[in-house]
PDB file of N, CA and C in Angstrom:
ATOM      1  N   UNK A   1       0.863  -1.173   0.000  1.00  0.00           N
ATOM      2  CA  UNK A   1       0.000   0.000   0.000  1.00  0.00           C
ATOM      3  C   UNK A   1       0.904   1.228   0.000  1.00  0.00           C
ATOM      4  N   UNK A   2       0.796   2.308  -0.892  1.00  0.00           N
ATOM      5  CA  UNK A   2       1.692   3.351  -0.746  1.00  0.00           C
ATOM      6  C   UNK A   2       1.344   4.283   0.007  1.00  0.00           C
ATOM      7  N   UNK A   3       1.788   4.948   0.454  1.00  0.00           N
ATOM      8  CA  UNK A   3       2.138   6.068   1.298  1.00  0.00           C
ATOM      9  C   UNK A   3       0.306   6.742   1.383  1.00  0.00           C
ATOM     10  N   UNK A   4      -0.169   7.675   0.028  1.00  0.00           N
ATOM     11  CA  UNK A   4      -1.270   8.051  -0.347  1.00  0.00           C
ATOM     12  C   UNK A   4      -2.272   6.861   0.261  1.00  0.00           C
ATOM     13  N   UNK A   5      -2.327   5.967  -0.003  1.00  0.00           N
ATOM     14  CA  UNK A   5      -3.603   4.868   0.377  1.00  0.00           C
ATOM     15  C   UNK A   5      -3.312   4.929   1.668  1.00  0.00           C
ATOM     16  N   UNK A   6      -2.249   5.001   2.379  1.00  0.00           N
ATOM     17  CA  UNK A   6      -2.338   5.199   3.890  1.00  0.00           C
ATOM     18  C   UNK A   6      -3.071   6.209   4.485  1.00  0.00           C
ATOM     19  N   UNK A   7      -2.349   7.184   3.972  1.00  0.00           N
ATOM     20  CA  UNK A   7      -3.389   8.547   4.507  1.00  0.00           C
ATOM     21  C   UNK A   7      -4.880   8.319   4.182  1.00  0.00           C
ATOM     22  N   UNK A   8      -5.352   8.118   3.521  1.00  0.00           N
ATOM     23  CA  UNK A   8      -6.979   8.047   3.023  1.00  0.00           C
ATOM     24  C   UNK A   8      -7.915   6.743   3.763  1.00  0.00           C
ATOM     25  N   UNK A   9      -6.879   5.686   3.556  1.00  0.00           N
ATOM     26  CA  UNK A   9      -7.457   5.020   4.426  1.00  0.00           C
ATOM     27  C   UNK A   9      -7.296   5.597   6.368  1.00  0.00           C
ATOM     28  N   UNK A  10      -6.419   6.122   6.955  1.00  0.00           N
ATOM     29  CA  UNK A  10      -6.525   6.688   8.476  1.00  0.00           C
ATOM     30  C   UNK A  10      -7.636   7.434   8.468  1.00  0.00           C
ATOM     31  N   UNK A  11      -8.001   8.203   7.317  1.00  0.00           N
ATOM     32  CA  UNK A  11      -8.951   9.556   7.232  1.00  0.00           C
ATOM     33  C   UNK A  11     -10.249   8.877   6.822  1.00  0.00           C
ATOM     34  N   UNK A  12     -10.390   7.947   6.562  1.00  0.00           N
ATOM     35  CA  UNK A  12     -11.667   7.546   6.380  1.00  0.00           C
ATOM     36  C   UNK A  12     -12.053   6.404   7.758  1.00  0.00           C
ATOM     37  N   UNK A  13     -10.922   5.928   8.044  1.00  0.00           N
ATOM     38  CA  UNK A  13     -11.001   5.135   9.448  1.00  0.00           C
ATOM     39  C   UNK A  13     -11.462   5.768  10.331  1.00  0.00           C
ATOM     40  N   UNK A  14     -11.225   6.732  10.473  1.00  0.00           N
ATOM     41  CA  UNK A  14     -11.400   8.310  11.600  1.00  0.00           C
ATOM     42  C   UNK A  14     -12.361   8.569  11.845  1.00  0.00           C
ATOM     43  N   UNK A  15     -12.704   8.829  10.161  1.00  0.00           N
ATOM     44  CA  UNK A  15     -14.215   9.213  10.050  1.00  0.00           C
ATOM     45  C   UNK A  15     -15.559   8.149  10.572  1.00  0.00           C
ATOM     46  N   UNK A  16     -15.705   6.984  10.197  1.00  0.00           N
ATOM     47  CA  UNK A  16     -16.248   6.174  10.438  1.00  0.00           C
ATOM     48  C   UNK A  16     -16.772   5.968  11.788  1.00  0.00           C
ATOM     49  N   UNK A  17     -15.185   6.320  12.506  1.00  0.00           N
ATOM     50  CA  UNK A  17     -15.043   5.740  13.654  1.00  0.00           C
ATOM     51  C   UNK A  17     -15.571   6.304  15.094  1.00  0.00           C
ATOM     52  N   UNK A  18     -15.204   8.099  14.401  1.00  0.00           N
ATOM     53  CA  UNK A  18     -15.960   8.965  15.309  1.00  0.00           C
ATOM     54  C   UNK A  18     -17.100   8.618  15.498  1.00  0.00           C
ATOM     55  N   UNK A  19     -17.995   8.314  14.455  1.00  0.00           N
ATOM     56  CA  UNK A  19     -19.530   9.093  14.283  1.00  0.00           C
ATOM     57  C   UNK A  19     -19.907   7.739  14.972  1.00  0.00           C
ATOM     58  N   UNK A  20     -19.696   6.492  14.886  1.00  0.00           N
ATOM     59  CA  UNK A  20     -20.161   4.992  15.069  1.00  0.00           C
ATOM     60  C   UNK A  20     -20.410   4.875  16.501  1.00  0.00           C
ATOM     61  N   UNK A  21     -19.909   5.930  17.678  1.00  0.00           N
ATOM     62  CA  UNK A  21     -20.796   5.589  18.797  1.00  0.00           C
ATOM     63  C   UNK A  21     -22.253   6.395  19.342  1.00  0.00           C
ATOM     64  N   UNK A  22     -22.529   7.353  18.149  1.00  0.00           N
ATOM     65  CA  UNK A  22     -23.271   8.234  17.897  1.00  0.00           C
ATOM     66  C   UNK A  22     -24.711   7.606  17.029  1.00  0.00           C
ATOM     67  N   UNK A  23     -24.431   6.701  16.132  1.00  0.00           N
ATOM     68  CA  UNK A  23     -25.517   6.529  15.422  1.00  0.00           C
ATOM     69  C   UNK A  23     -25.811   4.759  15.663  1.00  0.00           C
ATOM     70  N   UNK A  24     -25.423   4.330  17.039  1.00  0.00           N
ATOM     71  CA  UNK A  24     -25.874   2.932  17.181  1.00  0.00           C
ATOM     72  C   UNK A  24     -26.242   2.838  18.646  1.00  0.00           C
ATOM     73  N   UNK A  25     -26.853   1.709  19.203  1.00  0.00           N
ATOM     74  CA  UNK A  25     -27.001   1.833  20.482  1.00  0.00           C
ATOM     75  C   UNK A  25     -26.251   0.844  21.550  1.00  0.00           C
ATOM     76  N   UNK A  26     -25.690  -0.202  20.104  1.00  0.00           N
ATOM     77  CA  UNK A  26     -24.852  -1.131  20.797  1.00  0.00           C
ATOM     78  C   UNK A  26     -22.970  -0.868  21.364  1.00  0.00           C
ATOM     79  N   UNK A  27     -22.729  -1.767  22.383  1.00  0.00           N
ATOM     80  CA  UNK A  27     -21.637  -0.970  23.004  1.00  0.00           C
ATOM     81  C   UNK A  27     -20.424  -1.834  21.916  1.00  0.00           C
ATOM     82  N   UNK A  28     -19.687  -0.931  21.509  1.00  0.00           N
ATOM     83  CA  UNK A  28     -18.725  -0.895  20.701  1.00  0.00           C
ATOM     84  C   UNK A  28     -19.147  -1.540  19.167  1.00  0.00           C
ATOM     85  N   UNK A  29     -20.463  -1.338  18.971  1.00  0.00           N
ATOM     86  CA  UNK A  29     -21.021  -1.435  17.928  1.00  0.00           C
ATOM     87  C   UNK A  29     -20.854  -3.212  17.273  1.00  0.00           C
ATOM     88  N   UNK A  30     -20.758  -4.500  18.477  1.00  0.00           N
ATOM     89  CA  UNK A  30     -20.652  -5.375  18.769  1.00  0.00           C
ATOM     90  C   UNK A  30     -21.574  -5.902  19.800  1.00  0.00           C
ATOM     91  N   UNK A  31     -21.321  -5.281  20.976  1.00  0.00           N
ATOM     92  CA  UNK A  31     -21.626  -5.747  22.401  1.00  0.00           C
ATOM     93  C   UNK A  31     -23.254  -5.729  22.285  1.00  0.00           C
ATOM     94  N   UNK A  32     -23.531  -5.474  23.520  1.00  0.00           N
ATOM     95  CA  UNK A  32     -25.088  -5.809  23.989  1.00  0.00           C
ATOM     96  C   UNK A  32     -25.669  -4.718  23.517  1.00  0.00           C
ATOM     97  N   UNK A  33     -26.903  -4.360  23.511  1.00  0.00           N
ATOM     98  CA  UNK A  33     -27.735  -3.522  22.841  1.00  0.00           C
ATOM     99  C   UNK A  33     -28.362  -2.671  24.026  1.00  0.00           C
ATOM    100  N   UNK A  34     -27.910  -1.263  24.152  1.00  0.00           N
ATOM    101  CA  UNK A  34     -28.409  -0.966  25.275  1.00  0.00           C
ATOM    102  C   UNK A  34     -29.078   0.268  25.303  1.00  0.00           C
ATOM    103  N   UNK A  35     -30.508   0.474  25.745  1.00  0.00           N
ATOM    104  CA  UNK A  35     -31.532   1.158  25.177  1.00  0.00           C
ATOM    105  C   UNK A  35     -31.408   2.343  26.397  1.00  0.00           C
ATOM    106  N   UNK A  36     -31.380   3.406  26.672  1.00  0.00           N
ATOM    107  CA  UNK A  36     -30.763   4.262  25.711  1.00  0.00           C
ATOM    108  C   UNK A  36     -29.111   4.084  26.082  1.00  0.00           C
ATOM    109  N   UNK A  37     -27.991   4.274  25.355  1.00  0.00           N
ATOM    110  CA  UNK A  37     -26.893   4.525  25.532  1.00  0.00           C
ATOM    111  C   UNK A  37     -26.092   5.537  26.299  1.00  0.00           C
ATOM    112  N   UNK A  38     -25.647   5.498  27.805  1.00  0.00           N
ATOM    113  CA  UNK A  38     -25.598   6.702  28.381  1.00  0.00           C
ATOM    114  C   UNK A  38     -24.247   7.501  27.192  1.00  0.00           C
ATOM    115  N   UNK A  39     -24.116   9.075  27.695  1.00  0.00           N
ATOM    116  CA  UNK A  39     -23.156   9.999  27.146  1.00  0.00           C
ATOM    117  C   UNK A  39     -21.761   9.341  27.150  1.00  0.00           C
ATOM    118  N   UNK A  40     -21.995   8.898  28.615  1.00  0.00           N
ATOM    119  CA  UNK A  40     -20.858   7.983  29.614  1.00  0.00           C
ATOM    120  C   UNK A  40     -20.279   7.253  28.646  1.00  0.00           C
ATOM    121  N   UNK A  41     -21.013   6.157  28.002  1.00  0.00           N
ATOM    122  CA  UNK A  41     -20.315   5.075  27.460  1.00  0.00           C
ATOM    123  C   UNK A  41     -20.090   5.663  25.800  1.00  0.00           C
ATOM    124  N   UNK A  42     -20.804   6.539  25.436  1.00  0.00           N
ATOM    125  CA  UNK A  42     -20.174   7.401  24.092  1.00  0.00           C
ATOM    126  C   UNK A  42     -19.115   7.721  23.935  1.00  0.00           C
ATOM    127  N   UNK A  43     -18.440   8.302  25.111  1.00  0.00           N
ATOM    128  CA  UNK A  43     -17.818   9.400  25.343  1.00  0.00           C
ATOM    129  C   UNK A  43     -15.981   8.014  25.591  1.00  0.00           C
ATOM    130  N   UNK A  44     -16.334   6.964  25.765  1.00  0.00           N
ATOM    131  CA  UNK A  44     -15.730   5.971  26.577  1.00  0.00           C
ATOM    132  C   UNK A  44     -15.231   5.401  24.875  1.00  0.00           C
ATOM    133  N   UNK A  45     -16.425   5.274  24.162  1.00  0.00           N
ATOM    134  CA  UNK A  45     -16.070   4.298  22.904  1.00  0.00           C
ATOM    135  C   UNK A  45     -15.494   5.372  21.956  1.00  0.00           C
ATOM    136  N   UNK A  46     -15.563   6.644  22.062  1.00  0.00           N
ATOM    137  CA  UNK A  46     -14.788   7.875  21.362  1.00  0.00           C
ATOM    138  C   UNK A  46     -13.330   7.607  21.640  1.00  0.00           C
ATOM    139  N   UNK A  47     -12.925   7.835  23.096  1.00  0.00           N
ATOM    140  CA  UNK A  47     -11.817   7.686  23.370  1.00  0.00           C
ATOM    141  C   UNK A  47     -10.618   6.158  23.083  1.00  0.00           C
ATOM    142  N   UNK A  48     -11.840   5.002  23.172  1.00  0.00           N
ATOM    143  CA  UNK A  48     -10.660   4.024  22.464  1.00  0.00           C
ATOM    144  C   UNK A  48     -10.810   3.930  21.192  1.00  0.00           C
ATOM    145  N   UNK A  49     -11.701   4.245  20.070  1.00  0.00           N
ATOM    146  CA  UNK A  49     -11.620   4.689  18.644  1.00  0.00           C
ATOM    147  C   UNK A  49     -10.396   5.586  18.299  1.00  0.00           C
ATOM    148  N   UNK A  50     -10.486   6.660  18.965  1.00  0.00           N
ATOM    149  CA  UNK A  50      -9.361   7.025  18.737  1.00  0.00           C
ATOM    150  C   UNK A  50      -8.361   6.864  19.245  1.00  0.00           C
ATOM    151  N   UNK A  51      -7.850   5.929  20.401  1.00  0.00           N
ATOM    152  CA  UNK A  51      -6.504   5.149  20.122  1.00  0.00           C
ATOM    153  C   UNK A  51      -6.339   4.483  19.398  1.00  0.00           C
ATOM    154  N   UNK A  52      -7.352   3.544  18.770  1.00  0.00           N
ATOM    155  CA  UNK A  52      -7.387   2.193  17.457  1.00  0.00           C
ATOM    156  C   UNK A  52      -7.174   3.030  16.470  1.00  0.00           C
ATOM    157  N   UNK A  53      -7.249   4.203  16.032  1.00  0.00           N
ATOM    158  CA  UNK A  53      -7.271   5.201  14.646  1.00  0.00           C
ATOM    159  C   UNK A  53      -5.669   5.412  15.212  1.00  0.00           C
ATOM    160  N   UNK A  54      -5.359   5.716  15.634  1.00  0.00           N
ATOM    161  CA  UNK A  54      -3.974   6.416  16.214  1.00  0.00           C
ATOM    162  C   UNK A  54      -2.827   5.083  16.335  1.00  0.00           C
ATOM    163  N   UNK A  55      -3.149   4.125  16.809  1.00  0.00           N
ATOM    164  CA  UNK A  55      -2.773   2.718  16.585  1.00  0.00           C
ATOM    165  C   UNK A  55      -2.705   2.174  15.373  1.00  0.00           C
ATOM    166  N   UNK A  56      -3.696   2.293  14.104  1.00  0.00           N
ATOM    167  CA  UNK A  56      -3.565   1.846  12.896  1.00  0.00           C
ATOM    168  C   UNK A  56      -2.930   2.567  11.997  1.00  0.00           C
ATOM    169  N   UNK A  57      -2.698   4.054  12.253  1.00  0.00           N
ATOM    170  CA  UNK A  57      -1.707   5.052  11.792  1.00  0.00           C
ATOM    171  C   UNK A  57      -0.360   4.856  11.834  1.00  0.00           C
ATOM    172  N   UNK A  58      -0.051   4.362  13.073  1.00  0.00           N
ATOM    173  CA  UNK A  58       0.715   4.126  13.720  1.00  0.00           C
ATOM    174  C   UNK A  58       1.348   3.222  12.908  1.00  0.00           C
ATOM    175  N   UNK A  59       1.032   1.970  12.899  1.00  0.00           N
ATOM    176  CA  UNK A  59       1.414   0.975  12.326  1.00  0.00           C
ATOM    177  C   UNK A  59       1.699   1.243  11.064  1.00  0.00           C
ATOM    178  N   UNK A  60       0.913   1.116   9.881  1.00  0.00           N
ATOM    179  CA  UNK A  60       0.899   2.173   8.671  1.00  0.00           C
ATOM    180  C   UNK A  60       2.398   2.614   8.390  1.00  0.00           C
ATOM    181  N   UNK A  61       2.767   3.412   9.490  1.00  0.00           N
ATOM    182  CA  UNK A  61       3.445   4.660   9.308  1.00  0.00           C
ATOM    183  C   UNK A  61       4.796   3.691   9.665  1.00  0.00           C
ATOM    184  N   UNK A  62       4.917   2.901  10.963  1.00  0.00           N
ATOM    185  CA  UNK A  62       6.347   2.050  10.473  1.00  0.00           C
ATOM    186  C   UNK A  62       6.338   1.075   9.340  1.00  0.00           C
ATOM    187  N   UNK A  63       5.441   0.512   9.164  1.00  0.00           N
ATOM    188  CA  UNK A  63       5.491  -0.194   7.985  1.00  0.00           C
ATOM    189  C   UNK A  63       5.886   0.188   6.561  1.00  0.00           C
ATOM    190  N   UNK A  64       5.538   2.009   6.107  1.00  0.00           N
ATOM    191  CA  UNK A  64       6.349   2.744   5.416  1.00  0.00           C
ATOM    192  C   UNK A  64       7.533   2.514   5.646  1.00  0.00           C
ATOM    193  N   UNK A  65       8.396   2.448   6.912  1.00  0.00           N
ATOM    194  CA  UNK A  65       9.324   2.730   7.309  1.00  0.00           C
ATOM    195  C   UNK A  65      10.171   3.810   7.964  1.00  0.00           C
ATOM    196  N   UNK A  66       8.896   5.032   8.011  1.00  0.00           N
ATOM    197  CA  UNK A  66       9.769   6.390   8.195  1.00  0.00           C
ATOM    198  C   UNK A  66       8.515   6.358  10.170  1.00  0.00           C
ATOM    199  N   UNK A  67       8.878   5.571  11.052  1.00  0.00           N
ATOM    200  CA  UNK A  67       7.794   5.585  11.967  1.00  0.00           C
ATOM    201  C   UNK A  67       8.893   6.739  12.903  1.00  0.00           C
ATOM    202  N   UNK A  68       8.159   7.993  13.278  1.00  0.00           N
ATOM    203  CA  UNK A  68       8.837   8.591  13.464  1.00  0.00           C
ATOM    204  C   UNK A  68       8.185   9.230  15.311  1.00  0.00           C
ATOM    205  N   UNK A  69       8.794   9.227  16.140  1.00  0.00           N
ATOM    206  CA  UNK A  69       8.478   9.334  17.739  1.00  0.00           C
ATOM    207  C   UNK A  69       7.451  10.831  17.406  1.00  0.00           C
ATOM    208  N   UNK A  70       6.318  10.917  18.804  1.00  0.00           N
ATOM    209  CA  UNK A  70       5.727  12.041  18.505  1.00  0.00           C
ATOM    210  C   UNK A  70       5.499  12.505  19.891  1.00  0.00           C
ATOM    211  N   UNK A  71       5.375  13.949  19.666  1.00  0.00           N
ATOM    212  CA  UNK A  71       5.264  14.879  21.089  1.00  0.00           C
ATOM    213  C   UNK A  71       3.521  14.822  22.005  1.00  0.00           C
ATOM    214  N   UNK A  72       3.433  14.978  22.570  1.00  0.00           N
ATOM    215  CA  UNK A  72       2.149  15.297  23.255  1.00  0.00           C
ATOM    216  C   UNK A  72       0.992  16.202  22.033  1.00  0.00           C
ATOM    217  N   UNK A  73       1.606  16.850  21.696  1.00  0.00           N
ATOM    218  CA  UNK A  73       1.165  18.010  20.284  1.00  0.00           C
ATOM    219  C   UNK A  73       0.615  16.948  19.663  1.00  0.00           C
ATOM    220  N   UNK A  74       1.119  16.275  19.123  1.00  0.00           N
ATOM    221  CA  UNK A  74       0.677  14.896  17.801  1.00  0.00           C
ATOM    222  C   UNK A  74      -0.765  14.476  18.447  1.00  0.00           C
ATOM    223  N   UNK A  75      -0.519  14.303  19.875  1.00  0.00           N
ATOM    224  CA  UNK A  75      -1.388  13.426  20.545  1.00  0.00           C
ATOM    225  C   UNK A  75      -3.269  14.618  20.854  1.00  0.00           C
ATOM    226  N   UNK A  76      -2.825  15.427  21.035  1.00  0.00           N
ATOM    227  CA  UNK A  76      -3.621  16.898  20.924  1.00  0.00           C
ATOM    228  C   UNK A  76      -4.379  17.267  19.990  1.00  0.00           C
ATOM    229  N   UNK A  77      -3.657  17.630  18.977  1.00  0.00           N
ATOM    230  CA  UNK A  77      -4.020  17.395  17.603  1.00  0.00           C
ATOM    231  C   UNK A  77      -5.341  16.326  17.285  1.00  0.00           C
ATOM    232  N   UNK A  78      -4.940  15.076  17.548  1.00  0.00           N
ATOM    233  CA  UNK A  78      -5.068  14.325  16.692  1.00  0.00           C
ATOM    234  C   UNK A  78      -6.516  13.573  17.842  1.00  0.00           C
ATOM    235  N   UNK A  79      -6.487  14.427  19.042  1.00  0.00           N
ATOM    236  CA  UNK A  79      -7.694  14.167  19.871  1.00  0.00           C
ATOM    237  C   UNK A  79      -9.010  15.725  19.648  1.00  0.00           C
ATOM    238  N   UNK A  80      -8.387  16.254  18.795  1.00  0.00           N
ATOM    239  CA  UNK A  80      -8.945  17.316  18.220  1.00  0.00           C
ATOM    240  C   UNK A  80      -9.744  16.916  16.861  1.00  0.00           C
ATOM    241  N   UNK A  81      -9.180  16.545  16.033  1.00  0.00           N
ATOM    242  CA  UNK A  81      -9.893  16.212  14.774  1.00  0.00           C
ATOM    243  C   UNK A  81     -10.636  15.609  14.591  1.00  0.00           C
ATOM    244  N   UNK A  82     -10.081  14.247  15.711  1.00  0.00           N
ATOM    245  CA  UNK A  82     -11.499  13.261  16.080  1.00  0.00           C
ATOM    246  C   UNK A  82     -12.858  13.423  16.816  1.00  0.00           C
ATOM    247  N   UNK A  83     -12.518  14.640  17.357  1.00  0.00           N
ATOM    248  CA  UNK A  83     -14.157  15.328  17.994  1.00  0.00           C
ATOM    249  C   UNK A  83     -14.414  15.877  16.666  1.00  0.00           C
ATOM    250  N   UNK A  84     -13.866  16.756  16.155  1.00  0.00           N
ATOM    251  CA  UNK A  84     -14.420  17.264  14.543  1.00  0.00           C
ATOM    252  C   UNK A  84     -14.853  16.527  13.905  1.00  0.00           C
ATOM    253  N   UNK A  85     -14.510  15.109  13.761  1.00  0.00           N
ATOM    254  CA  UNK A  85     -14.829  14.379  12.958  1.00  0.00           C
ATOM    255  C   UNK A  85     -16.026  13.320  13.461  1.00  0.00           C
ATOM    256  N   UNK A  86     -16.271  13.474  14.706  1.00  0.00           N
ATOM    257  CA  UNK A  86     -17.390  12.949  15.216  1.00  0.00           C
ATOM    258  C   UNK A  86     -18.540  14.000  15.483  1.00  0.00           C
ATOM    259  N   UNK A  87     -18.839  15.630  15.212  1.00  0.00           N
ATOM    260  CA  UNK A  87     -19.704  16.704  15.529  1.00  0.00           C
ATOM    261  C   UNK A  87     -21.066  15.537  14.140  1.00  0.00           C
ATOM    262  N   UNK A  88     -20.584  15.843  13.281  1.00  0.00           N
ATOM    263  CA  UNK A  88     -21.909  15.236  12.289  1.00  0.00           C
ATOM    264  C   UNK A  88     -22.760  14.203  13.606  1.00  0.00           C
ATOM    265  N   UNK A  89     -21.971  13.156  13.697  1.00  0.00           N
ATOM    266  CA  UNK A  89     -22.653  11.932  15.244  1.00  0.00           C
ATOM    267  C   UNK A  89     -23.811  12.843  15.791  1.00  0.00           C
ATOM    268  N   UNK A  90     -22.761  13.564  16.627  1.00  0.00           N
ATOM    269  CA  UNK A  90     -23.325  14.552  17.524  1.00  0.00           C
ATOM    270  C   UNK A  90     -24.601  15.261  17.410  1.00  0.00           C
ATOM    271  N   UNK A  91     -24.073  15.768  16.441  1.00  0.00           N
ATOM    272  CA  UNK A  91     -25.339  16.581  16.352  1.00  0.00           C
ATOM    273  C   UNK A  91     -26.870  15.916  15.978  1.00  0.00           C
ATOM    274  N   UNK A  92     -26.324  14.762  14.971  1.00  0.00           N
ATOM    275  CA  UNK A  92     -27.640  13.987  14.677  1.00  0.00           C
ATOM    276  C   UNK A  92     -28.055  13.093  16.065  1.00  0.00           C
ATOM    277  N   UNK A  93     -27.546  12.585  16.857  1.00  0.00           N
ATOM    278  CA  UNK A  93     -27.769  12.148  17.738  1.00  0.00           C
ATOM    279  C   UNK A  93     -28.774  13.300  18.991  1.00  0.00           C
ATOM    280  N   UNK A  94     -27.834  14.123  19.184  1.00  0.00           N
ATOM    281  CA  UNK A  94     -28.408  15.034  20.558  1.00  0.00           C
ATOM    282  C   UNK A  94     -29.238  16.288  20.225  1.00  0.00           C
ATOM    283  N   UNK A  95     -28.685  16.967  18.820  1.00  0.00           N
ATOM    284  CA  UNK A  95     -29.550  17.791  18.351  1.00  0.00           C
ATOM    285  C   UNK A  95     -30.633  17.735  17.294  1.00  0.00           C
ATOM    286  N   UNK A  96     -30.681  17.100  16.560  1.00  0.00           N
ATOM    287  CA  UNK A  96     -31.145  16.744  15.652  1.00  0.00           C
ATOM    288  C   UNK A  96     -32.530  16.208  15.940  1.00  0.00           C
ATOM    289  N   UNK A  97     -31.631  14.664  16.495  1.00  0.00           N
ATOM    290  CA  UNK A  97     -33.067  13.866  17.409  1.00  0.00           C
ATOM    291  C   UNK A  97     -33.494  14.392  18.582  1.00  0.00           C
ATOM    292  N   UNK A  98     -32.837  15.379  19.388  1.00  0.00           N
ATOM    293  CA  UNK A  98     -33.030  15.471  20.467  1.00  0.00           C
ATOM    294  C   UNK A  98     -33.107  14.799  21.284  1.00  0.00           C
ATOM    295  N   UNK A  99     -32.107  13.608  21.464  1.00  0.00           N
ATOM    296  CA  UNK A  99     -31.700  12.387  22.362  1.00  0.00           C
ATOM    297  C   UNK A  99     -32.780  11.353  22.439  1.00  0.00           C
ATOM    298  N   UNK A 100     -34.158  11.534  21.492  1.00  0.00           N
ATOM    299  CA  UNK A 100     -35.359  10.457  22.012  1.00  0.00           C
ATOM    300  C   UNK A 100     -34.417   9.360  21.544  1.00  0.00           C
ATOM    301  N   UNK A 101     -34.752   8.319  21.966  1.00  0.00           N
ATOM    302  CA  UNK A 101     -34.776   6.600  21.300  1.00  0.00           C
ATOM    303  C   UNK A 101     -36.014   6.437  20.967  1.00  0.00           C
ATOM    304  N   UNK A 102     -35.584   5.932  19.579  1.00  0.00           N
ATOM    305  CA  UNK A 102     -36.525   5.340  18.371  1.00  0.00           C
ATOM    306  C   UNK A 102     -37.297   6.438  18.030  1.00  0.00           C
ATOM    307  N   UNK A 103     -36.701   7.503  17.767  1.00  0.00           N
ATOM    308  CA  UNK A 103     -37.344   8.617  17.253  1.00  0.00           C
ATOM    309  C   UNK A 103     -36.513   8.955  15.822  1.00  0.00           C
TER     310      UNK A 103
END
C-alpha cells in the first residue's frame, strides 16, 4: 500500500469511527444492545476509537518505514480532529433527534 492509500485510508477510518458511537445503540457497535446509551459510554467508545485510529496510523506509518516518535502536540491534535470528525454523530444524535430513542 503506498504512502497516499495510507493517509486516506486513516482519514476515512477516523471518520467512520468517530460518528459509530453516535448513530448505534450497541456498546462498541458489537456488544449488547443498550436502550438508551448513556453519554458515559459514548464518550468511553470515542476515546478508544481514537486510540485504534492512532494505533492503525501508527502501524501504517512504520510499515512505510519512516515511523517517526511524537510529542504530546501529535497526541492533541489528533484528539482534536477526532471530535471534529465525530460533531456530524453529535449533532444527529443530541440535536437533531433530540436524544429520544426510536425517534
Amino acid at each position: 500500500m503506498d504512502q497516499s492509500a495510507s493517509i486516506w485510508l486513516v482519514l476515512l477510518l477516523a471518520a467512520v469511527l468517530a460518528n459509530l458511537p453516535f448513530l448505534n445503540e450497541r456498546l462498541f457497535a458489537v456488544g449488547p444492545q443498550r436502550q438508551p446509551k448513556s453519554f458515559g459510554w459514548r464518550l468511553l467508545e470515542l476515546l478508544l476509537y481514537t486510540v485504534l485510529v492512532v494505533g492503525v496510523g501508527r502501524a501504517l506509518e512504520a510499515r512505510a518505514g519512516q515511523a517517526v516518535p511524537q510529542g504530546w502536540q501529535f497526541y492533541a491534535v489528533m484528539a482534536c480532529v477526532f471530535l471534529t470528525l465525530a460533531f456530524p454523530g453529535f449533532v444527529w444524535r443530541y440535536l437533531r433527534r433530540g436524544g429520544r430513542v426510536g425517534a
